[in-house]
PDB file of N, CA and C in Angstrom:
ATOM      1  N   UNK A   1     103.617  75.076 115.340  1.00  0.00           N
ATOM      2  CA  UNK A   1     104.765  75.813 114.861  1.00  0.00           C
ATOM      3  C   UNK A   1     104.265  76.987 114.017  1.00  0.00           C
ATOM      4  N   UNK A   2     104.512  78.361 114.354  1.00  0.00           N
ATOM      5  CA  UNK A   2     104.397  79.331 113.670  1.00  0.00           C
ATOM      6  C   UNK A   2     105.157  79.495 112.566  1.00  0.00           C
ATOM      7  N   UNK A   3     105.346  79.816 111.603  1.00  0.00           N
ATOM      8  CA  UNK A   3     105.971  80.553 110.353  1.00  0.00           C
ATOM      9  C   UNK A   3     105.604  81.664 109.684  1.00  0.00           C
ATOM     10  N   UNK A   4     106.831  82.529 109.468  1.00  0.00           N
ATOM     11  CA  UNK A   4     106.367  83.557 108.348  1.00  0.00           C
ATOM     12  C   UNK A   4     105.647  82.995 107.215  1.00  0.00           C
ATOM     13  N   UNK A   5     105.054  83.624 106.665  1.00  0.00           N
ATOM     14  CA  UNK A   5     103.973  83.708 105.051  1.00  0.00           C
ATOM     15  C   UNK A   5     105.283  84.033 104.099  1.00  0.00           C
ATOM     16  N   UNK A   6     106.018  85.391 104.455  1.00  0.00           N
ATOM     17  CA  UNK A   6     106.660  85.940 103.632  1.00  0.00           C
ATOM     18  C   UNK A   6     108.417  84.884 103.817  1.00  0.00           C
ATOM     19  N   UNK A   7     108.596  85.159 104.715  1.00  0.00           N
ATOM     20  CA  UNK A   7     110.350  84.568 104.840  1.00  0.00           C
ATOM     21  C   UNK A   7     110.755  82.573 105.030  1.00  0.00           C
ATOM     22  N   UNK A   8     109.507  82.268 105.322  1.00  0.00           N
ATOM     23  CA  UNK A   8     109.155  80.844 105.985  1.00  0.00           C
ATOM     24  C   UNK A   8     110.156  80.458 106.631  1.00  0.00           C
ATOM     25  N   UNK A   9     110.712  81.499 107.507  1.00  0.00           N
ATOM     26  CA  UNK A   9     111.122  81.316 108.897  1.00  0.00           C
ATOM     27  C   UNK A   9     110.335  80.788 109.824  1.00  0.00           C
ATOM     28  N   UNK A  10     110.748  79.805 110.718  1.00  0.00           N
ATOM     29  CA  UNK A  10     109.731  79.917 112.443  1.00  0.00           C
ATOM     30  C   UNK A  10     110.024  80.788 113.064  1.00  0.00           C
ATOM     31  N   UNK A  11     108.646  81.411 113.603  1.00  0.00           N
ATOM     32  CA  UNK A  11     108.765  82.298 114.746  1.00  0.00           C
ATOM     33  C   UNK A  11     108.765  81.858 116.404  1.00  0.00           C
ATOM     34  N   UNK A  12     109.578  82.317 116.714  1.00  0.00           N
ATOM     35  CA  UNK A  12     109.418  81.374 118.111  1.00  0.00           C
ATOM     36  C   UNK A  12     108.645  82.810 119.360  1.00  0.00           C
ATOM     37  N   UNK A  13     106.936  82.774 119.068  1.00  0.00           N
ATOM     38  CA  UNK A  13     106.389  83.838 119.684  1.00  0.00           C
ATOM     39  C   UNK A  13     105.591  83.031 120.230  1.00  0.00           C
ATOM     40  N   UNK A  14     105.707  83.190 121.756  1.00  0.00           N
ATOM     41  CA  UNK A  14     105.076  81.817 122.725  1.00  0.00           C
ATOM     42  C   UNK A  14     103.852  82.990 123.100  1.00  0.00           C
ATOM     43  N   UNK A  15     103.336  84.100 122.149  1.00  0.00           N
ATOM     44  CA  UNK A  15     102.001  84.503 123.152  1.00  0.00           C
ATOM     45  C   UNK A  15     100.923  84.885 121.599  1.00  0.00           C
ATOM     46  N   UNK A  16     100.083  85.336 122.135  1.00  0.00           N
ATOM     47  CA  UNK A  16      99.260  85.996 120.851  1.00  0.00           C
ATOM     48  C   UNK A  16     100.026  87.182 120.343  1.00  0.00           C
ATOM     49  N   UNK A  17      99.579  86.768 118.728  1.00  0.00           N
ATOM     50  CA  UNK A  17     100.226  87.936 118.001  1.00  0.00           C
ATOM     51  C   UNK A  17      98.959  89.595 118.261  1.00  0.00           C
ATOM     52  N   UNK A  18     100.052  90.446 118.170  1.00  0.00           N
ATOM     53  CA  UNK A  18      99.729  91.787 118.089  1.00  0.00           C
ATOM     54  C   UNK A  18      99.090  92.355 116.644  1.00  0.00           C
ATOM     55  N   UNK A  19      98.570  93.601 117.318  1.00  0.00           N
ATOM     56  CA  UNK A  19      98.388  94.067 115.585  1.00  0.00           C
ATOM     57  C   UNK A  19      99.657  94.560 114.862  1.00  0.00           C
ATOM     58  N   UNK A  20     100.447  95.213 115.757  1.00  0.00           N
ATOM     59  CA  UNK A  20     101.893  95.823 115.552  1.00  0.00           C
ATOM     60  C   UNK A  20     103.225  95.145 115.487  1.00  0.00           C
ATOM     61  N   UNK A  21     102.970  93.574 115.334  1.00  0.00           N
ATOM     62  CA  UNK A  21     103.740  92.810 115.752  1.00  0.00           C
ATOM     63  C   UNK A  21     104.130  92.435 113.890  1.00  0.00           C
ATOM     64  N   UNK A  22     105.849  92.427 114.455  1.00  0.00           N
ATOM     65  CA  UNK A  22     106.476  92.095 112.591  1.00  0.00           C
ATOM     66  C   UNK A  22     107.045  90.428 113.166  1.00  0.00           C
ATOM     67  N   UNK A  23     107.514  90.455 111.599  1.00  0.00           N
ATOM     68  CA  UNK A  23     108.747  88.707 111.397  1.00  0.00           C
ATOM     69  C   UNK A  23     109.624  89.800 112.105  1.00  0.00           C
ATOM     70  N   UNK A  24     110.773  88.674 112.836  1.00  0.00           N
ATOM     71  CA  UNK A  24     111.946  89.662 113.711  1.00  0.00           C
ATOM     72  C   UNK A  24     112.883  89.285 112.161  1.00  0.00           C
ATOM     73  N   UNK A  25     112.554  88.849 111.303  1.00  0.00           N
ATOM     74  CA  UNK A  25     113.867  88.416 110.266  1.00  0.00           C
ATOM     75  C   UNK A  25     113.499  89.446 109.104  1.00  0.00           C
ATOM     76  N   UNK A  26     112.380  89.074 108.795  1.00  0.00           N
ATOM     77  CA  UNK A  26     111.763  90.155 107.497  1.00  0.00           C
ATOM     78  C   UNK A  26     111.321  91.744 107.535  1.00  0.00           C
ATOM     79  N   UNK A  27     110.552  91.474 108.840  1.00  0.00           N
ATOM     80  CA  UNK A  27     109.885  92.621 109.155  1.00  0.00           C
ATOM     81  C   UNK A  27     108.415  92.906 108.599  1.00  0.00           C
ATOM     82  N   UNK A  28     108.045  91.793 107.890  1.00  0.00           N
ATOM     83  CA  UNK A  28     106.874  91.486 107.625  1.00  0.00           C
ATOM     84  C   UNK A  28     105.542  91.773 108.466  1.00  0.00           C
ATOM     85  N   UNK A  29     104.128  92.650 108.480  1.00  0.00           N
ATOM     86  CA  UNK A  29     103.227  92.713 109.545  1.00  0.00           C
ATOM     87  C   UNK A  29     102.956  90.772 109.557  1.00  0.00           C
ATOM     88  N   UNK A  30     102.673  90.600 110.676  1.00  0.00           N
ATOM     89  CA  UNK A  30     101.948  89.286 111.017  1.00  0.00           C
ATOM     90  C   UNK A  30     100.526  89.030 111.140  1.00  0.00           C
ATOM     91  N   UNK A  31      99.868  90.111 112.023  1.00  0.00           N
ATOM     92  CA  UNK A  31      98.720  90.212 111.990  1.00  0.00           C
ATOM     93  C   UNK A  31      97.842  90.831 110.707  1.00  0.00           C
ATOM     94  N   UNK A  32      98.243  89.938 109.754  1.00  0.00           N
ATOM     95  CA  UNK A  32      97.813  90.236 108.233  1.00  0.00           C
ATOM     96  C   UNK A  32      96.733  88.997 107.882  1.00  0.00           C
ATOM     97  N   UNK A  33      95.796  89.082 106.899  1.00  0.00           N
ATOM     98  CA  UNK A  33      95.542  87.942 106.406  1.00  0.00           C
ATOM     99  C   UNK A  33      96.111  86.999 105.759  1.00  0.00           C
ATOM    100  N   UNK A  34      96.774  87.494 105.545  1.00  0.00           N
ATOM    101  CA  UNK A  34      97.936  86.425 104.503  1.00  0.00           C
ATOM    102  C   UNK A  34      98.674  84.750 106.065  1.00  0.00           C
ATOM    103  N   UNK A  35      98.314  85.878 107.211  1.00  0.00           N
ATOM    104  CA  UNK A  35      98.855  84.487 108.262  1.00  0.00           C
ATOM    105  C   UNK A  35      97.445  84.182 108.767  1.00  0.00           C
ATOM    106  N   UNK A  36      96.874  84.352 108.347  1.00  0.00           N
ATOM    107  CA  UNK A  36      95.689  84.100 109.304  1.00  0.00           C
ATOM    108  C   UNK A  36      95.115  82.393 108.769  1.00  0.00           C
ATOM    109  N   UNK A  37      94.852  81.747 110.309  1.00  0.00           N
ATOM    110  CA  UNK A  37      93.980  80.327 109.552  1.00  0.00           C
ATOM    111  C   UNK A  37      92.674  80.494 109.041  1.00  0.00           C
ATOM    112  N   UNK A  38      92.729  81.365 108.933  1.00  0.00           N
ATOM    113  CA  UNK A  38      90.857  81.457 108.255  1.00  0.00           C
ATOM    114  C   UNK A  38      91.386  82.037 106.654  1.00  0.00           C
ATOM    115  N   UNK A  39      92.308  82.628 106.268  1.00  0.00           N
ATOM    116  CA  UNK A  39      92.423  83.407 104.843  1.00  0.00           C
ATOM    117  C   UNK A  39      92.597  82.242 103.964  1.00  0.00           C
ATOM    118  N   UNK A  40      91.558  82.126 102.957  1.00  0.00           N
ATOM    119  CA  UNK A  40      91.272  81.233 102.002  1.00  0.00           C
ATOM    120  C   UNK A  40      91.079  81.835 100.200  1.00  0.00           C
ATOM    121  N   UNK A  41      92.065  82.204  99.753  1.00  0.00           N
ATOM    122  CA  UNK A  41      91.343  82.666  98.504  1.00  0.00           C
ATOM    123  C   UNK A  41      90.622  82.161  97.532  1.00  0.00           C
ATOM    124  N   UNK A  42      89.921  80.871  97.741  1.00  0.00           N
ATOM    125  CA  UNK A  42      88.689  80.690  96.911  1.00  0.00           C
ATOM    126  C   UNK A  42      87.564  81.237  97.779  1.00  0.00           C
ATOM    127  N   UNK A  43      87.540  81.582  98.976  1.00  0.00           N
ATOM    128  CA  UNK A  43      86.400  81.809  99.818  1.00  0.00           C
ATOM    129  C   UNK A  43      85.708  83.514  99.187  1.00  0.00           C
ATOM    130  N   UNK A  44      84.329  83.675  99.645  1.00  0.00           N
ATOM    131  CA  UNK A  44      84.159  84.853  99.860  1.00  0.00           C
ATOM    132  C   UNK A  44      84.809  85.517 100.853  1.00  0.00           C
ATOM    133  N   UNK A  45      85.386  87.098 100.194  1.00  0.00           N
ATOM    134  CA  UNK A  45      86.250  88.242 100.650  1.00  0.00           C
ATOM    135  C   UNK A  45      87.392  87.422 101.375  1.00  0.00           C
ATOM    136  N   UNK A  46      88.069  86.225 100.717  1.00  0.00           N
ATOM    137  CA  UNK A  46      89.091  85.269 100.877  1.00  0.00           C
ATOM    138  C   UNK A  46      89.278  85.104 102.127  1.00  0.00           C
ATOM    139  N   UNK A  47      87.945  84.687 103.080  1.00  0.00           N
ATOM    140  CA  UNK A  47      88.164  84.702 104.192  1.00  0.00           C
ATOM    141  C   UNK A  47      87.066  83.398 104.699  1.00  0.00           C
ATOM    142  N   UNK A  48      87.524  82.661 105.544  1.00  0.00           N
ATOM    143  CA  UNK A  48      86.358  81.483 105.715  1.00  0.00           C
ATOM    144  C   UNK A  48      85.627  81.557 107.031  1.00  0.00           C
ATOM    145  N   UNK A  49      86.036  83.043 107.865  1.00  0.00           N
ATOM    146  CA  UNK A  49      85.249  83.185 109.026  1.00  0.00           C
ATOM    147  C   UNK A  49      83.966  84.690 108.468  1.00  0.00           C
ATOM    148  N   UNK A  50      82.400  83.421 108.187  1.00  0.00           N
ATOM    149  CA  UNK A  50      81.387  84.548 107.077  1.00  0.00           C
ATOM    150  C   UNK A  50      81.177  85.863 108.080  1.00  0.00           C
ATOM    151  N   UNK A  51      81.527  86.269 109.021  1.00  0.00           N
ATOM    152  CA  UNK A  51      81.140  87.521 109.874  1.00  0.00           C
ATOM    153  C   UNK A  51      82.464  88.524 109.722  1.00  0.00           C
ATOM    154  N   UNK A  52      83.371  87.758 109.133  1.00  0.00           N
ATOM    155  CA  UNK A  52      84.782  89.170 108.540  1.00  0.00           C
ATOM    156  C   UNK A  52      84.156  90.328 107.878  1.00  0.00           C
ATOM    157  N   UNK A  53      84.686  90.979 108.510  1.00  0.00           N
ATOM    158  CA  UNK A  53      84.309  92.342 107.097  1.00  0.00           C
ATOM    159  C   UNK A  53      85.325  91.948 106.500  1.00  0.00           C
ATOM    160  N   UNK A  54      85.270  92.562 104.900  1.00  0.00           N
ATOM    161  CA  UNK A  54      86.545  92.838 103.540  1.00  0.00           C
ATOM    162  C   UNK A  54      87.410  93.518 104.121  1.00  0.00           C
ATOM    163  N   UNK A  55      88.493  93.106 104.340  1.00  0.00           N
ATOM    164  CA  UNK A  55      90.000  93.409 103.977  1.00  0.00           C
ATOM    165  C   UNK A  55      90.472  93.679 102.522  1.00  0.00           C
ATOM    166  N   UNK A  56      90.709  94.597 102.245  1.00  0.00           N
ATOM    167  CA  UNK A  56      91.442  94.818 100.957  1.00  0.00           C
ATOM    168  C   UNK A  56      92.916  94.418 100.887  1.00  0.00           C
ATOM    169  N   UNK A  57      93.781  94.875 101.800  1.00  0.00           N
ATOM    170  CA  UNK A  57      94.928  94.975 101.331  1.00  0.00           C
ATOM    171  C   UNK A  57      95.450  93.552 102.461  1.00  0.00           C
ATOM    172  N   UNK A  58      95.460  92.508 102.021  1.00  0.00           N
ATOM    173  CA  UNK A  58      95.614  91.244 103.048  1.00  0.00           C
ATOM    174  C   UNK A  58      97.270  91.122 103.369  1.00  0.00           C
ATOM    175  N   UNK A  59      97.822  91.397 102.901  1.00  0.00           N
ATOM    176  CA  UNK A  59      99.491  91.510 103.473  1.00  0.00           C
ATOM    177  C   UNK A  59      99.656  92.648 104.435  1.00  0.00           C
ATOM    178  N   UNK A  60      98.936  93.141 104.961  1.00  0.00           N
ATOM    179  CA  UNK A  60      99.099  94.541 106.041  1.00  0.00           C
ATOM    180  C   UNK A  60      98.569  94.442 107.125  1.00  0.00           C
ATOM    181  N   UNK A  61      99.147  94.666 108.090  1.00  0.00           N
ATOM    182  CA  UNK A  61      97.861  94.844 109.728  1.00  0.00           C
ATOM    183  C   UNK A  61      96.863  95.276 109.408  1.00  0.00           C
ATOM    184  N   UNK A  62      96.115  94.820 110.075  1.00  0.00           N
ATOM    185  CA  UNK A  62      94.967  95.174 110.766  1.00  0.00           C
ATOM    186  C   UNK A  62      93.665  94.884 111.702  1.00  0.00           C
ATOM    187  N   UNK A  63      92.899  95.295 111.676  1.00  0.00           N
ATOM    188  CA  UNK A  63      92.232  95.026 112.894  1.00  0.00           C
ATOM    189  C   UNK A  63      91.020  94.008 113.192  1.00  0.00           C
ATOM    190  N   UNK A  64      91.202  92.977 111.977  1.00  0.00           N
ATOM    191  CA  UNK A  64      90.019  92.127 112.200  1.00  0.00           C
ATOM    192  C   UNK A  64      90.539  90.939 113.647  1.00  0.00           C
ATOM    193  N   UNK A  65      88.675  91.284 113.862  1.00  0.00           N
ATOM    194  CA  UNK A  65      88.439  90.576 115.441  1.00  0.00           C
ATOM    195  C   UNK A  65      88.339  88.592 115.586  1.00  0.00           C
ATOM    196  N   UNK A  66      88.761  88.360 113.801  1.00  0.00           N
ATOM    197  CA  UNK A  66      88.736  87.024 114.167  1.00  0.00           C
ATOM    198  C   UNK A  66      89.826  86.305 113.893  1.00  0.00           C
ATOM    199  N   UNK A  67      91.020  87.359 114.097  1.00  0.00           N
ATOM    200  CA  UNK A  67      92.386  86.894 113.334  1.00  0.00           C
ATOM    201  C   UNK A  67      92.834  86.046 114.431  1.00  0.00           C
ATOM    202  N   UNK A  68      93.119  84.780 113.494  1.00  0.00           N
ATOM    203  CA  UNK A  68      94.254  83.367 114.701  1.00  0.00           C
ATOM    204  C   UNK A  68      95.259  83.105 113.676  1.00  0.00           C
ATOM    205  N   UNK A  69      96.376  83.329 114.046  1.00  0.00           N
ATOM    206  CA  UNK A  69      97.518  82.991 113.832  1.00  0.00           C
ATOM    207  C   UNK A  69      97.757  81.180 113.327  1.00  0.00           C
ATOM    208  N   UNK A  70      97.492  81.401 111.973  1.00  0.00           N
ATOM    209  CA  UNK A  70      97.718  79.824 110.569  1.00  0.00           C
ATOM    210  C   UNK A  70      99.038  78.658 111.725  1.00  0.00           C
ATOM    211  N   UNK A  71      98.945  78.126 112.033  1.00  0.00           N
ATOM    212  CA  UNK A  71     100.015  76.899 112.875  1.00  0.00           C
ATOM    213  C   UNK A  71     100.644  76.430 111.172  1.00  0.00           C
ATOM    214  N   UNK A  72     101.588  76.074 111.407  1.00  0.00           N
ATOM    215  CA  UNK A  72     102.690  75.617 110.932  1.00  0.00           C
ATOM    216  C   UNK A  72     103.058  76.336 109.364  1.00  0.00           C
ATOM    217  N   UNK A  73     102.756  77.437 109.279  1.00  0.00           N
ATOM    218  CA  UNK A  73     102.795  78.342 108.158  1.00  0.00           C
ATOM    219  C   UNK A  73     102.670  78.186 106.798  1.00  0.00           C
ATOM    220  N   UNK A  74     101.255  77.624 107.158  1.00  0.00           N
ATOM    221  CA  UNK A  74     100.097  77.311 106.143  1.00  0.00           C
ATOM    222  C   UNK A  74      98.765  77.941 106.271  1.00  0.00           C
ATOM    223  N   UNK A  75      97.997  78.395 105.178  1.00  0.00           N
ATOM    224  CA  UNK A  75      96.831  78.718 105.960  1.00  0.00           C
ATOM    225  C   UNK A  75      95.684  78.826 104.549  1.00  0.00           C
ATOM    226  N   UNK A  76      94.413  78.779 104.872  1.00  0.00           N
ATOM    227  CA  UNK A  76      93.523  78.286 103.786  1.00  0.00           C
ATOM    228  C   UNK A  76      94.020  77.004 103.076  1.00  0.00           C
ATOM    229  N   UNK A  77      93.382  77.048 101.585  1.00  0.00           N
ATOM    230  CA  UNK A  77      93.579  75.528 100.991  1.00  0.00           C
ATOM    231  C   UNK A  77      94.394  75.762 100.593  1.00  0.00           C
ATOM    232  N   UNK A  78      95.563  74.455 100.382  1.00  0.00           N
ATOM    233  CA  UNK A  78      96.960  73.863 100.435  1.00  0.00           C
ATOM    234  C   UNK A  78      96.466  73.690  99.005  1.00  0.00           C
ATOM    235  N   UNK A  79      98.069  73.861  98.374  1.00  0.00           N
ATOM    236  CA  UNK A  79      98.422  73.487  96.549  1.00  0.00           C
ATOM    237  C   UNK A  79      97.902  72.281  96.515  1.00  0.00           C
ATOM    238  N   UNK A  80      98.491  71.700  97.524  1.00  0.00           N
ATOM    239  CA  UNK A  80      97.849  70.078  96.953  1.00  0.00           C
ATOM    240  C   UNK A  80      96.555  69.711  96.731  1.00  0.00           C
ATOM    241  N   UNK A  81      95.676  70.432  97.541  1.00  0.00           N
ATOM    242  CA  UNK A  81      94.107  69.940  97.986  1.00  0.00           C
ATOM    243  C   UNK A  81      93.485  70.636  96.411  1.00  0.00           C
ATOM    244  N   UNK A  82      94.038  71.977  95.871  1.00  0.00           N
ATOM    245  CA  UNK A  82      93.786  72.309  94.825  1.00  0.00           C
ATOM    246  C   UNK A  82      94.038  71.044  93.841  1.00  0.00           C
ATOM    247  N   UNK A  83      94.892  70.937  93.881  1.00  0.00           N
ATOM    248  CA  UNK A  83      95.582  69.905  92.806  1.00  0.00           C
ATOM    249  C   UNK A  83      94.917  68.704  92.722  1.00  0.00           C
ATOM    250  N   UNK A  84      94.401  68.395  93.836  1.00  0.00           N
ATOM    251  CA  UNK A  84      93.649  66.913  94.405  1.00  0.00           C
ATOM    252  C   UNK A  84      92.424  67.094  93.257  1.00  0.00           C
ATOM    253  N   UNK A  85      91.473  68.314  93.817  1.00  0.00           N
ATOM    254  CA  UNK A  85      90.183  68.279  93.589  1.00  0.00           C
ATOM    255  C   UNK A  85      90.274  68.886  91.854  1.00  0.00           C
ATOM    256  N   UNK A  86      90.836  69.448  91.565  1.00  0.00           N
ATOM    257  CA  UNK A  86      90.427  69.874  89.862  1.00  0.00           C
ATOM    258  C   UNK A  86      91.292  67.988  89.166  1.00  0.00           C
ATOM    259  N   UNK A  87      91.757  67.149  89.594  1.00  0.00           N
ATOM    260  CA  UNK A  87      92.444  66.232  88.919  1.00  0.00           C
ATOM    261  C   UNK A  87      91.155  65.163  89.237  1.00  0.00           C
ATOM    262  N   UNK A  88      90.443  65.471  90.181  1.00  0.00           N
ATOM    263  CA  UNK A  88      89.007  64.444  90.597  1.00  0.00           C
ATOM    264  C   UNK A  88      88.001  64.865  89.577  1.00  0.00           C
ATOM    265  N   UNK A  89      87.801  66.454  89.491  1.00  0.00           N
ATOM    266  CA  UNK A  89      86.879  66.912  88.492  1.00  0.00           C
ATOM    267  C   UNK A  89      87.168  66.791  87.326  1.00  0.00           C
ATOM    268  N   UNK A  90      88.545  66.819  86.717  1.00  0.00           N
ATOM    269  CA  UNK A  90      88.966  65.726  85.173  1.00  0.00           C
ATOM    270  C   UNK A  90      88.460  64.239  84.894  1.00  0.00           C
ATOM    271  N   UNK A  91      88.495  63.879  86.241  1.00  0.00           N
ATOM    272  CA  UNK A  91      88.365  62.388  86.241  1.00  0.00           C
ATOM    273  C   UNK A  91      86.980  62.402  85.560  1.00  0.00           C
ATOM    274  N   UNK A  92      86.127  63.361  86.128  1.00  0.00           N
ATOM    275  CA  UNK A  92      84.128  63.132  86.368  1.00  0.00           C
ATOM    276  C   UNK A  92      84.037  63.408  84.348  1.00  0.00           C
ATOM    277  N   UNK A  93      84.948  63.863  84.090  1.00  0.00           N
ATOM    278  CA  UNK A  93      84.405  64.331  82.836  1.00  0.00           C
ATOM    279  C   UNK A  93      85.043  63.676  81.857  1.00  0.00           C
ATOM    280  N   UNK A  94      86.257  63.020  81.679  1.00  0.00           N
ATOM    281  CA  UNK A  94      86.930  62.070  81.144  1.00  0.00           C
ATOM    282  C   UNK A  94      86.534  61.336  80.222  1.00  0.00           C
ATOM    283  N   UNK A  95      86.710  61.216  79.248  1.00  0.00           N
ATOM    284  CA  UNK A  95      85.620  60.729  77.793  1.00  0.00           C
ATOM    285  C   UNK A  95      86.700  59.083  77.424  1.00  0.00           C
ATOM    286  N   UNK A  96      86.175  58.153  77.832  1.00  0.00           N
ATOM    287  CA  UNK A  96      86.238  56.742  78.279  1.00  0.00           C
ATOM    288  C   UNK A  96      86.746  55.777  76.521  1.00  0.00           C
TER     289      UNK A  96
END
């Protein structure tokens, strides 16, 4: 299931996304990092595929060659997995 980043609408786009391709609700670019399954902002240049060049402006088209479209309109690490791992690293340090 696709979803906007911005509107968290589903998109119902049964082919590969474009570079020119918007949300039909928002008008949002898609082919942004912000949808991409590789955009991670703890990663270096918040990206987890290491052969990306830097993107600066990650909410905008453009033309990187390793962009895949995030499934179910999520993409990099999830609040929770954050939440998981700094509440594990409290644990390690926890004065007993």
């Amino acid at each position: 299931m696709r979803i906007c980043y911005v509107c968290k609408r589903e998109l119902s786009l049964g082919r590969v996304i474009g570079r020119r391709d918007e949300c039909p609700f928002c008008r949002t670019d898609l082919h942004c990092c912000l949808s991409c399954r590789f955009h991670d902002p703890a990663a270096p240049k918040q990206c987890r595929e290491p052969a990306a060049e830097l993107i600066r402006d990650k909410n905008r088209a453009n033309y990187c060659d390793f962009f895949a479209f995030g499934e179910s309109g999520t993409t990099g690490v999830q609040n929770g997995e954050v939440e998981n791992s700094r509440k594990a690293f409290e644990e390690l340090f926890k004065k007993k």
